[in-house]
C-alpha atoms as a PDB file:
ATOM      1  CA  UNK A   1      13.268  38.120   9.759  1.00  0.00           C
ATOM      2  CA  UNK A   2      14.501  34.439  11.660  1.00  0.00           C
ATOM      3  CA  UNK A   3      10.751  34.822  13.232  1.00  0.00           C
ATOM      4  CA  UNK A   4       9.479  34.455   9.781  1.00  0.00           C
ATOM      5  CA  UNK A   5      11.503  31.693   8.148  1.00  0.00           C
ATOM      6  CA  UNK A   6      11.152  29.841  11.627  1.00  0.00           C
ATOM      7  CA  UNK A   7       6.813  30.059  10.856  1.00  0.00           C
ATOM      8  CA  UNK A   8       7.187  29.382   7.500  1.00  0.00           C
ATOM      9  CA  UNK A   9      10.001  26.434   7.847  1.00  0.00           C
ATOM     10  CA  UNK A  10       7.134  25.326  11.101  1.00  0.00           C
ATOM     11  CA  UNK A  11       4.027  26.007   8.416  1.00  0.00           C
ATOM     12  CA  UNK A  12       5.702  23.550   5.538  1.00  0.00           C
ATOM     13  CA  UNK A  13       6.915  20.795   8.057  1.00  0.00           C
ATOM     14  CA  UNK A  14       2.842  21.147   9.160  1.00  0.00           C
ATOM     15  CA  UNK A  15       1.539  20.512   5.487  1.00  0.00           C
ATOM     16  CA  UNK A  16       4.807  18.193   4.577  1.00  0.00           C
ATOM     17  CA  UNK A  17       3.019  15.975   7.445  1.00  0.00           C
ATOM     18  CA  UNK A  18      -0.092  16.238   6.368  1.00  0.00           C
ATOM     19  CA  UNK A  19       0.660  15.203   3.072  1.00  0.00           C
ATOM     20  CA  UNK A  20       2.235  11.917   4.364  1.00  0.00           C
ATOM     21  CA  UNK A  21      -0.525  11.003   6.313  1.00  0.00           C
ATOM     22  CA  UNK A  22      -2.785  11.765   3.952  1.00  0.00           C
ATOM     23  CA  UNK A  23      -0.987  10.058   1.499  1.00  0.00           C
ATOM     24  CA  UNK A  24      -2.497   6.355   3.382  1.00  0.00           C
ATOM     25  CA  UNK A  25      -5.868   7.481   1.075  1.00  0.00           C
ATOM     26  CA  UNK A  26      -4.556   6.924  -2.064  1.00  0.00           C
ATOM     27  CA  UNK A  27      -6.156   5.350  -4.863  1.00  0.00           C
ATOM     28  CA  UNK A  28      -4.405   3.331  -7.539  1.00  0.00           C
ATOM     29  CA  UNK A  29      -5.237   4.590 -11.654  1.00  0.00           C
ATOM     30  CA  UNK A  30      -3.069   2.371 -14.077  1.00  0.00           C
ATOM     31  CA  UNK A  31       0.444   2.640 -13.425  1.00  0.00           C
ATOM     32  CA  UNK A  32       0.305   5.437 -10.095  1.00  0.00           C
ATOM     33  CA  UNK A  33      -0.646   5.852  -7.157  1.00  0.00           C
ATOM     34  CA  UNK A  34      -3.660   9.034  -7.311  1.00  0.00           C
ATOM     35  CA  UNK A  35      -3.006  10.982  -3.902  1.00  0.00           C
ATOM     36  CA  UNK A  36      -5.173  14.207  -3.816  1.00  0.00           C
ATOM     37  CA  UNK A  37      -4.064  15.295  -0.364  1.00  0.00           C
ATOM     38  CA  UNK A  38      -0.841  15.453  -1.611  1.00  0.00           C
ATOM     39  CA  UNK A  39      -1.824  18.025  -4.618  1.00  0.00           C
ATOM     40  CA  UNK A  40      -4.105  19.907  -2.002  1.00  0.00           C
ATOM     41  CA  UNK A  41      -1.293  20.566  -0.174  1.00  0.00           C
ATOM     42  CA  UNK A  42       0.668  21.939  -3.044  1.00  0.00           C
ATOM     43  CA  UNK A  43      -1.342  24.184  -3.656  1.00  0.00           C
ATOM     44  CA  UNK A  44      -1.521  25.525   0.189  1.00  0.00           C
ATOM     45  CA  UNK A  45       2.254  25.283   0.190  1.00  0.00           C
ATOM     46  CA  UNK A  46       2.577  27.411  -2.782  1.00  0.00           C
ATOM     47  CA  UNK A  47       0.140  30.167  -1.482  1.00  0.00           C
ATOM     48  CA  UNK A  48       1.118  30.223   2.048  1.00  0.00           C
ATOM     49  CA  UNK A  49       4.669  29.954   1.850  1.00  0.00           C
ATOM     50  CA  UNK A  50       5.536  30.696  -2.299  1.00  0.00           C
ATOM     51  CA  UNK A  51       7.188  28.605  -4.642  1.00  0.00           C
ATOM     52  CA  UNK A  52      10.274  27.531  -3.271  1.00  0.00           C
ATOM     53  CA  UNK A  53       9.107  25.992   0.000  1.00  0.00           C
ATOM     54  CA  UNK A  54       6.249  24.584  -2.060  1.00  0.00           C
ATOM     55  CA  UNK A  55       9.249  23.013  -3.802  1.00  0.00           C
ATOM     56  CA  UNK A  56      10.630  21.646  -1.227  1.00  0.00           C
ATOM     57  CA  UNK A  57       7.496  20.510   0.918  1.00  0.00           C
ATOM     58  CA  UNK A  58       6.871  18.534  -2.335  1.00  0.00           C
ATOM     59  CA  UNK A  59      10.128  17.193  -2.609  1.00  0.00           C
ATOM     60  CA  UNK A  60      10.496  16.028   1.193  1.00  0.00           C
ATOM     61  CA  UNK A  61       7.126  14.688   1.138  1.00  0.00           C
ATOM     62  CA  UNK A  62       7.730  12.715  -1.740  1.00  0.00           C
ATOM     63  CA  UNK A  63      11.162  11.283  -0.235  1.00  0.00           C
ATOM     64  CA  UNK A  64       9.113  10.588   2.574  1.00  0.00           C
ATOM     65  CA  UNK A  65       6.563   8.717   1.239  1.00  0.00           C
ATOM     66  CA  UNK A  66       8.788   6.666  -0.558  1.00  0.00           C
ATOM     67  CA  UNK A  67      10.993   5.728   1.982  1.00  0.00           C
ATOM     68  CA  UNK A  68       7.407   4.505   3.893  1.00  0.00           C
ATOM     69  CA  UNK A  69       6.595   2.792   1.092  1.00  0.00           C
ATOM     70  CA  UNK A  70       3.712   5.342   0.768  1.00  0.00           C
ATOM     71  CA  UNK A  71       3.991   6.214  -2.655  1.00  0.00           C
ATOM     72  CA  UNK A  72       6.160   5.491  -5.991  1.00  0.00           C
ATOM     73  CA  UNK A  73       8.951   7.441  -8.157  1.00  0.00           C
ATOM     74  CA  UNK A  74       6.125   8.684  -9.453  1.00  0.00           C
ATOM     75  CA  UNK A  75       5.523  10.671  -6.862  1.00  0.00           C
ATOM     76  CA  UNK A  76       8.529  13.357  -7.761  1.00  0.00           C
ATOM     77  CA  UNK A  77       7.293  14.429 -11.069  1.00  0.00           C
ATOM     78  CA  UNK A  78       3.819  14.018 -10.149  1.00  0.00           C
ATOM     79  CA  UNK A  79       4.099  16.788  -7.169  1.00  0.00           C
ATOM     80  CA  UNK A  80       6.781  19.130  -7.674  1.00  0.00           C
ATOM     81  CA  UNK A  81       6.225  20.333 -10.963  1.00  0.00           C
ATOM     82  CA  UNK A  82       2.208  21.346 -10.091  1.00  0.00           C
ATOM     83  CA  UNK A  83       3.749  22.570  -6.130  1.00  0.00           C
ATOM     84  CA  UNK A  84       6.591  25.086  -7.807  1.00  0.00           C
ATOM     85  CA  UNK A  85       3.918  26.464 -11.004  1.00  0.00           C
ATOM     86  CA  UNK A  86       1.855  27.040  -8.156  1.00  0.00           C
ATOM     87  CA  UNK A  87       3.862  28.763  -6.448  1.00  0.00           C
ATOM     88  CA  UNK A  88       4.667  30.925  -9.378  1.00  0.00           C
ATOM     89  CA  UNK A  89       1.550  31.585 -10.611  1.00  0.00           C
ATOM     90  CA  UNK A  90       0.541  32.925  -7.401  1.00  0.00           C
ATOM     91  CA  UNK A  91       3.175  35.225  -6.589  1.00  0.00           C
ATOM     92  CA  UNK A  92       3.113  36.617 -10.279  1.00  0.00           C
ATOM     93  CA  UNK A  93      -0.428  37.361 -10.288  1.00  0.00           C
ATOM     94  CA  UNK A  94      -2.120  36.990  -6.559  1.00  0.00           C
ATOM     95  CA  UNK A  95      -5.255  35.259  -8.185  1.00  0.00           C
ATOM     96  CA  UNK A  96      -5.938  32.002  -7.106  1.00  0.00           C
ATOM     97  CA  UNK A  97      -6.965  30.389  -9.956  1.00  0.00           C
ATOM     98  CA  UNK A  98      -3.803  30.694 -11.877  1.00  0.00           C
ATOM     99  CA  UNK A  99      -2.393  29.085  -8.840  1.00  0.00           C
ATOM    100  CA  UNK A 100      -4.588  25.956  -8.945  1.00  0.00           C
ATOM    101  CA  UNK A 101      -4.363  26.021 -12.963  1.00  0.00           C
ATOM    102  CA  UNK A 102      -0.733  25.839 -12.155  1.00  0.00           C
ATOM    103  CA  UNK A 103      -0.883  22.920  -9.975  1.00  0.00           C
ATOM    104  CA  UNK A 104      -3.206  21.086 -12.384  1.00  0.00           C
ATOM    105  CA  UNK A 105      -0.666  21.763 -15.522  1.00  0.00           C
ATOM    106  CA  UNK A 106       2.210  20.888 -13.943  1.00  0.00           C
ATOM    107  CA  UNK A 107       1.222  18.424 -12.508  1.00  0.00           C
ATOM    108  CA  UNK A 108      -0.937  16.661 -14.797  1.00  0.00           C
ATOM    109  CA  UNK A 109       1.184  17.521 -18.223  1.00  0.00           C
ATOM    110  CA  UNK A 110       4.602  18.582 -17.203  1.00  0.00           C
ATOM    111  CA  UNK A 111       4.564  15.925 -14.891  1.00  0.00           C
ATOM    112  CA  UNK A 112       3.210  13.430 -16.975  1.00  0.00           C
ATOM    113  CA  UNK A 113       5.554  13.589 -19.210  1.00  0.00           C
ATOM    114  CA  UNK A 114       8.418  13.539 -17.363  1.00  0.00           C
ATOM    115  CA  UNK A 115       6.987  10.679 -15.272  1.00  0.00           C
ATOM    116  CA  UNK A 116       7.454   8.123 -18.589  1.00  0.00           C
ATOM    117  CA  UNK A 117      11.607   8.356 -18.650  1.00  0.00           C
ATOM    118  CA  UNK A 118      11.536   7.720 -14.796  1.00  0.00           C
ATOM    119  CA  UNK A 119       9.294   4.593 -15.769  1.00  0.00           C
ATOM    120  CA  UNK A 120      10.954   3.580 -18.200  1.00  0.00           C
ATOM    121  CA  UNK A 121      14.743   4.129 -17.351  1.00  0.00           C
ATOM    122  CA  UNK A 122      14.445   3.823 -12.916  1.00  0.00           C
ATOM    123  CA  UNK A 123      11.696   1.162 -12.491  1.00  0.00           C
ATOM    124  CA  UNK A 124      12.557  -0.588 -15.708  1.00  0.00           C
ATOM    125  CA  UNK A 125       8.942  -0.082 -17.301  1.00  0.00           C
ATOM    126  CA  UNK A 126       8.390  -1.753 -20.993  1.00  0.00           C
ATOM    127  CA  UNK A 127       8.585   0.923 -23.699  1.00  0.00           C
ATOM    128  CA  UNK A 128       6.302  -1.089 -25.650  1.00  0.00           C
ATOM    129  CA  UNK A 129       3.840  -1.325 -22.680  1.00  0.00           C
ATOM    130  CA  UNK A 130       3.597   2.424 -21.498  1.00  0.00           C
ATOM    131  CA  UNK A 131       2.445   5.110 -23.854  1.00  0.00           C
ATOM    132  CA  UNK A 132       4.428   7.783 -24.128  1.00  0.00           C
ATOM    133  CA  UNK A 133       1.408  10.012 -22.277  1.00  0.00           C
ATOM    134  CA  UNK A 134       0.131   7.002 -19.479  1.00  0.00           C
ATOM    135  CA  UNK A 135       0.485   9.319 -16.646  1.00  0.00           C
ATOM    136  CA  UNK A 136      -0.797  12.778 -17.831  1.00  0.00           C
ATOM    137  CA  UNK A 137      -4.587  11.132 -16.801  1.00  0.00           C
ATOM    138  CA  UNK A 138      -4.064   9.454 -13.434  1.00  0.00           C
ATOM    139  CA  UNK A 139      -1.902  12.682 -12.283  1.00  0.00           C
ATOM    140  CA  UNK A 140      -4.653  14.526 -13.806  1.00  0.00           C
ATOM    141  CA  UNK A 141      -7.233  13.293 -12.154  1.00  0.00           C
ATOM    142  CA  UNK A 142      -5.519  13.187  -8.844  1.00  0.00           C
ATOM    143  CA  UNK A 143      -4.341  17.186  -8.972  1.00  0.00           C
ATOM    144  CA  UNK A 144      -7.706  17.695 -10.018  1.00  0.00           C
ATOM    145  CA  UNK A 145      -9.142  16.856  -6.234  1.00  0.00           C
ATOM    146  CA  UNK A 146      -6.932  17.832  -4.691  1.00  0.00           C
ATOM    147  CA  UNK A 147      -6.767  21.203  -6.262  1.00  0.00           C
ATOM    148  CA  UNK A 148     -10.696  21.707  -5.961  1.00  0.00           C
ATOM    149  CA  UNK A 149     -10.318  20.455  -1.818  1.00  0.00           C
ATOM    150  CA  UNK A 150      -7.234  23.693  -1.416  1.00  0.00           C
ATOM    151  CA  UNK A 151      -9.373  25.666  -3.649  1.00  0.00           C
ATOM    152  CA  UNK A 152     -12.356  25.719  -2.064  1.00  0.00           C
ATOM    153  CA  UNK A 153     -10.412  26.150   1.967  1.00  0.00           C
ATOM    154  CA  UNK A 154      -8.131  29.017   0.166  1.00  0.00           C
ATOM    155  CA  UNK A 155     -11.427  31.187  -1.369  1.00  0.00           C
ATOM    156  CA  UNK A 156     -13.202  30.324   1.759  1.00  0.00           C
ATOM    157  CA  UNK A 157      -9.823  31.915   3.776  1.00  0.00           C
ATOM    158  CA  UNK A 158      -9.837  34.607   1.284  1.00  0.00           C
ATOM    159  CA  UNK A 159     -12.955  35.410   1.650  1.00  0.00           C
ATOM    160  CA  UNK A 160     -13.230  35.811   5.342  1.00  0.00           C
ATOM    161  CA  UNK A 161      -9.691  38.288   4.922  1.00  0.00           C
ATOM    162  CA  UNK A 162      -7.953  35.136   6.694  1.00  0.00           C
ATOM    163  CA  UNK A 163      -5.219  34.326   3.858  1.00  0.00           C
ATOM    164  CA  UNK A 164      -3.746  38.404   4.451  1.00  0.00           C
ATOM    165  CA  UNK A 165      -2.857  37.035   8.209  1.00  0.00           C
ATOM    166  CA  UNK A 166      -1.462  33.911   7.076  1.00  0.00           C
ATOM    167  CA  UNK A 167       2.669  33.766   7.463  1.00  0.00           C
END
């Protein structure tokens, strides 16, 4: 059992890492930074390891990459919300899809939405100058990359009976 958690604790610090460092190719789309690396490794998280280190892995590499000055506030709603549907998805069902459509919705809307309050109240955005819906297409098209990059590794994994051997 403390084998396990120790692999799975080692697997998300991995991916957590990756993320960062990954996180140096992002693109700017209107008021975020687009980091697809960072959704691709939600979605690994969340399969590999299930929802609640997917969570976390999100969480920590957001933290991180703000504290390198990597990435915004955005970067909290715009990860954990697609990293912990994942997650869920996944573990409900087994199908991949519904874990990458989870990443991709909550990312993408749930995040979106909750990224505008954290504009407007944390970084002191304009109300006037941020639609209430500004972030649901730049996380969208972001999770959307990064989804189809873990996508295609995970079917390729699953296809080769890899993803059973996985911790």
């Amino acid at each position: 059992m403390k084998e396990n958690s120790v692999q799975k604790l080692t697997v998300a610090g991995v991916l957590c890492a990756l993320a960062v460092v990954g996180s140096l190719f992002s693109v700017p789309v209107f008021g975020s930074r687009c980091a697809p690396v960072q959704h691709m490794v939600n979605v690994l998280c969340a399969v590999l390891l299930g929802p609640a280190y997917g969570l976390g892995t999100a969480f920590a590499t957001s933290l991180i990459r703000n504290f390198l000055g990597l990435g915004s506030l955005m970067a909290f709603p715009g990860s954990m919300f697609g990293a912990l549907l994942s997650g869920l998805f996944y573990r409900r069902t087994g199908q991949l899809s519904l874990a990458l459509f989870g990443e991709v919705f909550g990312t993408a809307v749930l995040g979106g939405l909750c990224a505008y309050p954290i504009a407007i109240f944390l970084m002191g955005k304009s109300a006037a100058g941020l639609a209430f819906y500004a972030y649901i297409l730049p996380f969208l098209l972001s999770t959307a990359v990064g989804s189809f990059l873990s996508g295609a590794l995970l079917y390729s994994l699953q296809k080769t009976g890899a993803l059973k051997t996985m911790p």
